[in-house]
N, C-alpha and C. Protein backbone atom coordinates (compact mmCIF):
# COMPACT_ATOMS: atom_id res chain seq x y z
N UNK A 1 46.34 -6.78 14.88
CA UNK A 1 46.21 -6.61 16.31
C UNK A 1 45.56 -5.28 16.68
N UNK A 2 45.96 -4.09 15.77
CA UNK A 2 45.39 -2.99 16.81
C UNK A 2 43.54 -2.65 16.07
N UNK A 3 43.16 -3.99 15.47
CA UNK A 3 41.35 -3.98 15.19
C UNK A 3 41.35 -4.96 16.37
N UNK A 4 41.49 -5.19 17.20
CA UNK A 4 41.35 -6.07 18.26
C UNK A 4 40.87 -5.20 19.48
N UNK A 5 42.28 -3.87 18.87
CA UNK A 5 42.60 -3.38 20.39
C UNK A 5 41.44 -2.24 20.51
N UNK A 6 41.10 -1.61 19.10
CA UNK A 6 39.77 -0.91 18.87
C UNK A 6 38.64 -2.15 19.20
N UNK A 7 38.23 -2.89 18.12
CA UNK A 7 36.71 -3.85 18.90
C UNK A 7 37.38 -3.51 20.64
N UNK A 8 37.95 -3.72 21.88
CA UNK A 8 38.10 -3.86 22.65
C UNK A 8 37.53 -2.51 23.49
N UNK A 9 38.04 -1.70 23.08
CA UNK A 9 37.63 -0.17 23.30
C UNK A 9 36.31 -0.28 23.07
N UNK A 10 35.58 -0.02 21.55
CA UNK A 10 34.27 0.16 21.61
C UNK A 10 33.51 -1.02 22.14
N UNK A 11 33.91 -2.22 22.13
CA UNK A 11 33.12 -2.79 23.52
C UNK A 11 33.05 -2.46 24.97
N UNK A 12 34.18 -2.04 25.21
CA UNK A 12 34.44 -1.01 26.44
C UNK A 12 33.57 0.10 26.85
N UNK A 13 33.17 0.98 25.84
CA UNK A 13 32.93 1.89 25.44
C UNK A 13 31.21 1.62 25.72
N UNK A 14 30.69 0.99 25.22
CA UNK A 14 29.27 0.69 24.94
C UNK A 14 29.09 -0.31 26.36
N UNK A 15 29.65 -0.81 26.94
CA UNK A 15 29.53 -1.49 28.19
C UNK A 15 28.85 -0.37 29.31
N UNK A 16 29.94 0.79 29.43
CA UNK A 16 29.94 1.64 30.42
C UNK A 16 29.08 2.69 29.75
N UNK A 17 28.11 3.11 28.86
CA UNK A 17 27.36 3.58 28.34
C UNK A 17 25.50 3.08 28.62
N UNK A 18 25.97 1.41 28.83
CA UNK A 18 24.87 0.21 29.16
C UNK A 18 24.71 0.73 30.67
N UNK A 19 25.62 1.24 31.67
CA UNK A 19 25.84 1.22 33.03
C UNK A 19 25.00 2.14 33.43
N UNK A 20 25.11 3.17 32.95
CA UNK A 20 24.41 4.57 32.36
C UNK A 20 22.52 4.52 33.16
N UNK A 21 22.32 3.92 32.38
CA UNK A 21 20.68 4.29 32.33
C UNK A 21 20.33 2.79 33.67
N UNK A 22 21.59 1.70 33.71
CA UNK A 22 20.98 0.94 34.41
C UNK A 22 21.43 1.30 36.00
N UNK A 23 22.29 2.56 36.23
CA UNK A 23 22.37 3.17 38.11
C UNK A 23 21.40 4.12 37.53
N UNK A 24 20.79 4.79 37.21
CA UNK A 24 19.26 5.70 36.80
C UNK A 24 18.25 4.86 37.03
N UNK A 25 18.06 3.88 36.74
CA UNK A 25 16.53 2.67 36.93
C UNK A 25 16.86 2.54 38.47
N UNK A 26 18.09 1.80 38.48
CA UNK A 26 18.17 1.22 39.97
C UNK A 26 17.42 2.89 41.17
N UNK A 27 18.35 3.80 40.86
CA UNK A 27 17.93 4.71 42.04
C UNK A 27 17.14 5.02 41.86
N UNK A 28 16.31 4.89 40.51
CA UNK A 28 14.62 5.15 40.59
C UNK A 28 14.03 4.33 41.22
N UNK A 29 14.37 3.35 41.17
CA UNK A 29 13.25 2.20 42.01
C UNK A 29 13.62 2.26 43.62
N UNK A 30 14.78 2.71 44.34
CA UNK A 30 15.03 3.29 44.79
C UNK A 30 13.97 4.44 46.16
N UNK A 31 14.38 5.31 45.19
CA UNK A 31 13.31 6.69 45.48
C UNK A 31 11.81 6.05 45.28
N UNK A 32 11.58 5.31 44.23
CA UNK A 32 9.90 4.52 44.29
C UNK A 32 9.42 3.92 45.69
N UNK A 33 10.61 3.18 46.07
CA UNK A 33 10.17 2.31 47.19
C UNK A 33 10.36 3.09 48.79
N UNK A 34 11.28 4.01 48.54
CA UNK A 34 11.39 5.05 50.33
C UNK A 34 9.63 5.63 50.13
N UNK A 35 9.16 6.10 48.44
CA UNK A 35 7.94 7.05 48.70
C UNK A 35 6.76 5.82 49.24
N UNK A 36 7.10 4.79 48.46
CA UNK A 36 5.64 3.97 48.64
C UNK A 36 5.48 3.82 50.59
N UNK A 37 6.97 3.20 51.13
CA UNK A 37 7.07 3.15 52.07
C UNK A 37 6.87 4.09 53.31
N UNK A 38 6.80 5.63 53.04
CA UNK A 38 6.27 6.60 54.06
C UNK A 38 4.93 6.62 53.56
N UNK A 39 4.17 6.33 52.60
CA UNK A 39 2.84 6.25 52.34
C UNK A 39 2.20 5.53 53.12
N UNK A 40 2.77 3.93 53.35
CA UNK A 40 2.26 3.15 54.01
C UNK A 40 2.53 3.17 55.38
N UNK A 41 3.67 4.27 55.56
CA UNK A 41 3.69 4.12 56.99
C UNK A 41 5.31 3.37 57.86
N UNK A 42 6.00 2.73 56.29
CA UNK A 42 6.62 1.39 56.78
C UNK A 42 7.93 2.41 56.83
N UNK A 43 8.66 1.61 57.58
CA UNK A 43 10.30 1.88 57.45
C UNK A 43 11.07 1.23 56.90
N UNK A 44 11.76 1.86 56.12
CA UNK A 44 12.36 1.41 55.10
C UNK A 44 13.55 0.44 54.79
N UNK A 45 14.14 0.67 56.16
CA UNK A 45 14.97 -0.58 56.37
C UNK A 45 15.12 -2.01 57.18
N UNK A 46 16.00 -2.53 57.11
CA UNK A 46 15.74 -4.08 57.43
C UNK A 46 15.47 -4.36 59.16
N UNK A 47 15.62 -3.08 59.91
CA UNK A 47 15.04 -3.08 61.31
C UNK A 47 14.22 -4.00 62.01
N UNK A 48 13.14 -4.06 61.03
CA UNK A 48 11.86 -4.45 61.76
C UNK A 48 12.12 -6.43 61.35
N UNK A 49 12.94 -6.28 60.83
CA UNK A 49 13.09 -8.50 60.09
C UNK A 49 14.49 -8.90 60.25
N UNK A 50 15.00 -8.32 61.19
CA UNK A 50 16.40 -8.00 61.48
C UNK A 50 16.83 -8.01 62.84
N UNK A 51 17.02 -9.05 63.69
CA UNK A 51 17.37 -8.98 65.10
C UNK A 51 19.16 -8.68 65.36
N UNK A 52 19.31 -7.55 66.46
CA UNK A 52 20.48 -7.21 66.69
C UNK A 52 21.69 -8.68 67.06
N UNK A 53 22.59 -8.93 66.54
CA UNK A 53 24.14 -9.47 66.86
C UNK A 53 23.77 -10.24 68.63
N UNK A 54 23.78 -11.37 69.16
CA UNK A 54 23.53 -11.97 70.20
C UNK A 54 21.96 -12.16 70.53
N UNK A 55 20.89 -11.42 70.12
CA UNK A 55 19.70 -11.45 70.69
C UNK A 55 19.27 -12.77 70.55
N UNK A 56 19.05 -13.65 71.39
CA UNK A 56 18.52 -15.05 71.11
C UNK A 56 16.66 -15.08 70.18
N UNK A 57 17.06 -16.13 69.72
CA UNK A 57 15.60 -16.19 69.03
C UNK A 57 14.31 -17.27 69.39
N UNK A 58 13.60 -16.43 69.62
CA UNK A 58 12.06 -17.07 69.85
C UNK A 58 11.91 -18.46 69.10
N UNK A 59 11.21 -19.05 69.72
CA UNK A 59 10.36 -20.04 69.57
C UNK A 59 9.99 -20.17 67.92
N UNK A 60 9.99 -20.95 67.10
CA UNK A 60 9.66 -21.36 65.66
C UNK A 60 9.45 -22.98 65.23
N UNK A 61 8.50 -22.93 64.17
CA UNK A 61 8.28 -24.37 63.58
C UNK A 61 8.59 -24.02 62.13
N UNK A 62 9.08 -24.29 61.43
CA UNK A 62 9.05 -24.80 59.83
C UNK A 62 8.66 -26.05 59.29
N UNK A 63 8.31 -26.00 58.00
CA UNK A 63 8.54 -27.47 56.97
C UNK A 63 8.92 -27.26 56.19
N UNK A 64 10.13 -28.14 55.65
CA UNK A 64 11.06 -28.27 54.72
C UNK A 64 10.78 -28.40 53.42
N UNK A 65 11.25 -28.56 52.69
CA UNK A 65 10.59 -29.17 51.32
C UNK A 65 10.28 -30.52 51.26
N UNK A 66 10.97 -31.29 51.86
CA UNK A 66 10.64 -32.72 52.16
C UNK A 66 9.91 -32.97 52.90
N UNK A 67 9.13 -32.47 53.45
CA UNK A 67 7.96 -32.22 54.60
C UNK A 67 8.81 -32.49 56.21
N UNK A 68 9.62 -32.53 56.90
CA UNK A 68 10.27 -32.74 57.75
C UNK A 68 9.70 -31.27 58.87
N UNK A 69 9.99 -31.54 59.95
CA UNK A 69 9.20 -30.25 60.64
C UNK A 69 10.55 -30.01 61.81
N UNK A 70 10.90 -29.09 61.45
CA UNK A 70 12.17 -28.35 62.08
C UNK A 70 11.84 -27.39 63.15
N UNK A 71 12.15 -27.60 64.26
CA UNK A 71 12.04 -26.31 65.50
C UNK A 71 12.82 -25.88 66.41
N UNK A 72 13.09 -24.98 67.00
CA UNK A 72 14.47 -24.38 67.77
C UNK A 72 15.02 -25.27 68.74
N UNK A 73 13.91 -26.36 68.82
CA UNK A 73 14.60 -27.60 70.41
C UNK A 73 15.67 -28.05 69.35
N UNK A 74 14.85 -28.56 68.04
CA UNK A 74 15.57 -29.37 66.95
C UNK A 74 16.86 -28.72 66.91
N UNK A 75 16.91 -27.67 66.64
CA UNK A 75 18.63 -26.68 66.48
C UNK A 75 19.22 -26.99 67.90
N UNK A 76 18.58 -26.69 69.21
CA UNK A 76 19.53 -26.86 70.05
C UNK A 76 20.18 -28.13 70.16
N UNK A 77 19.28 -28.90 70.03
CA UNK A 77 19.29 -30.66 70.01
C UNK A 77 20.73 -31.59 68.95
N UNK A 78 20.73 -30.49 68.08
CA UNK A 78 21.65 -31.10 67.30
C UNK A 78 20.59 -31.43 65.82
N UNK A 79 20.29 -30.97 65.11
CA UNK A 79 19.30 -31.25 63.93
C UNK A 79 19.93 -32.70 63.07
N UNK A 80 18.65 -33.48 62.92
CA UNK A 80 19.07 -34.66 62.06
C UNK A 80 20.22 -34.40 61.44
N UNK A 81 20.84 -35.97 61.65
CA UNK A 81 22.06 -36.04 60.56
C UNK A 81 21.85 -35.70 59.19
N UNK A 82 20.97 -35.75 58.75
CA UNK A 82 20.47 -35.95 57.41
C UNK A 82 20.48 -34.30 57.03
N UNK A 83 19.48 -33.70 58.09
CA UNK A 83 19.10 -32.43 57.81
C UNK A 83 20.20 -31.26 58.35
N UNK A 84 20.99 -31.55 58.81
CA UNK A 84 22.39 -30.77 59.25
C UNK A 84 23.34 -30.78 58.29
N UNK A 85 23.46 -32.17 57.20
CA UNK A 85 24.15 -32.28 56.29
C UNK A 85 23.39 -30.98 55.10
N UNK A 86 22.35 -31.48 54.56
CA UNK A 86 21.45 -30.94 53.90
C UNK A 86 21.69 -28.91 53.80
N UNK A 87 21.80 -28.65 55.84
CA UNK A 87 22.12 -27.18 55.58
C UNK A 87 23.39 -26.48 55.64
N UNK A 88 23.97 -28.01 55.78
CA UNK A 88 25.50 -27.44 55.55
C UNK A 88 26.25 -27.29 54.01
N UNK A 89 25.32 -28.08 53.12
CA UNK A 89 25.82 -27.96 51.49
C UNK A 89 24.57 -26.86 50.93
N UNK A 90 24.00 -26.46 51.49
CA UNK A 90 22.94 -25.33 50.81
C UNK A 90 21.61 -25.87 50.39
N UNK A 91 21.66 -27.35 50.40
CA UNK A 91 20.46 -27.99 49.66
C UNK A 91 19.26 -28.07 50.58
N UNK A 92 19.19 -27.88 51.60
CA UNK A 92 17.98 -27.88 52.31
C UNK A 92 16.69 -26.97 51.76
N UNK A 93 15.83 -26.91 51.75
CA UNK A 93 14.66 -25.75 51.92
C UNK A 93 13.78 -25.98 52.35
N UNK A 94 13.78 -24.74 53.15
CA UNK A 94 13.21 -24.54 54.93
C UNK A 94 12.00 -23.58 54.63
């Protein structure tokens, strides 16, 4: 039992060692993307693709993967049985 309880440790051990260099990549890419983003001008957060809590939404058309053509009357309207089922189990794509 206690070569169990060691393998357990140095898997432990080498896990949080793995963690290491992969929060170092992440906040590099990070810092990559704030610089690219004042280069271009952009802001960096989800602001601009991101409407505030109540703001109603504009006018839209989509097509589904099934070719079906979905639009905001359609949502108010009550969206096909078919296609209400569809986005209520996740399987739709819009």
């Amino acid at each position: 039992m206690p070569v169990v309880w060691a393998a357990l440790a140095i898997l432990c051990v080498i896990c949080l060692l793995n963690l290491l260099p992969t929060v170092a990549v992440i906040r590099r890419l990070r810092e990559r993307t704030e610089l690219i983003n004042r280069r271009s001008g952009q802001s960096s957060g989800q602001a601009e693709i991101t409407l505030p809590a109540g703001t109603r939404v504009g006018g839209f058309r989509v097509v589904t993967g099934d070719d079906r053509v979905v639009t905001l009357g359609d949502l108010r309207q009550g969206a096909p049985e078919e296609l209400g089922a569809d986005l209520l189990s996740g399987s739709a794509v819009l």
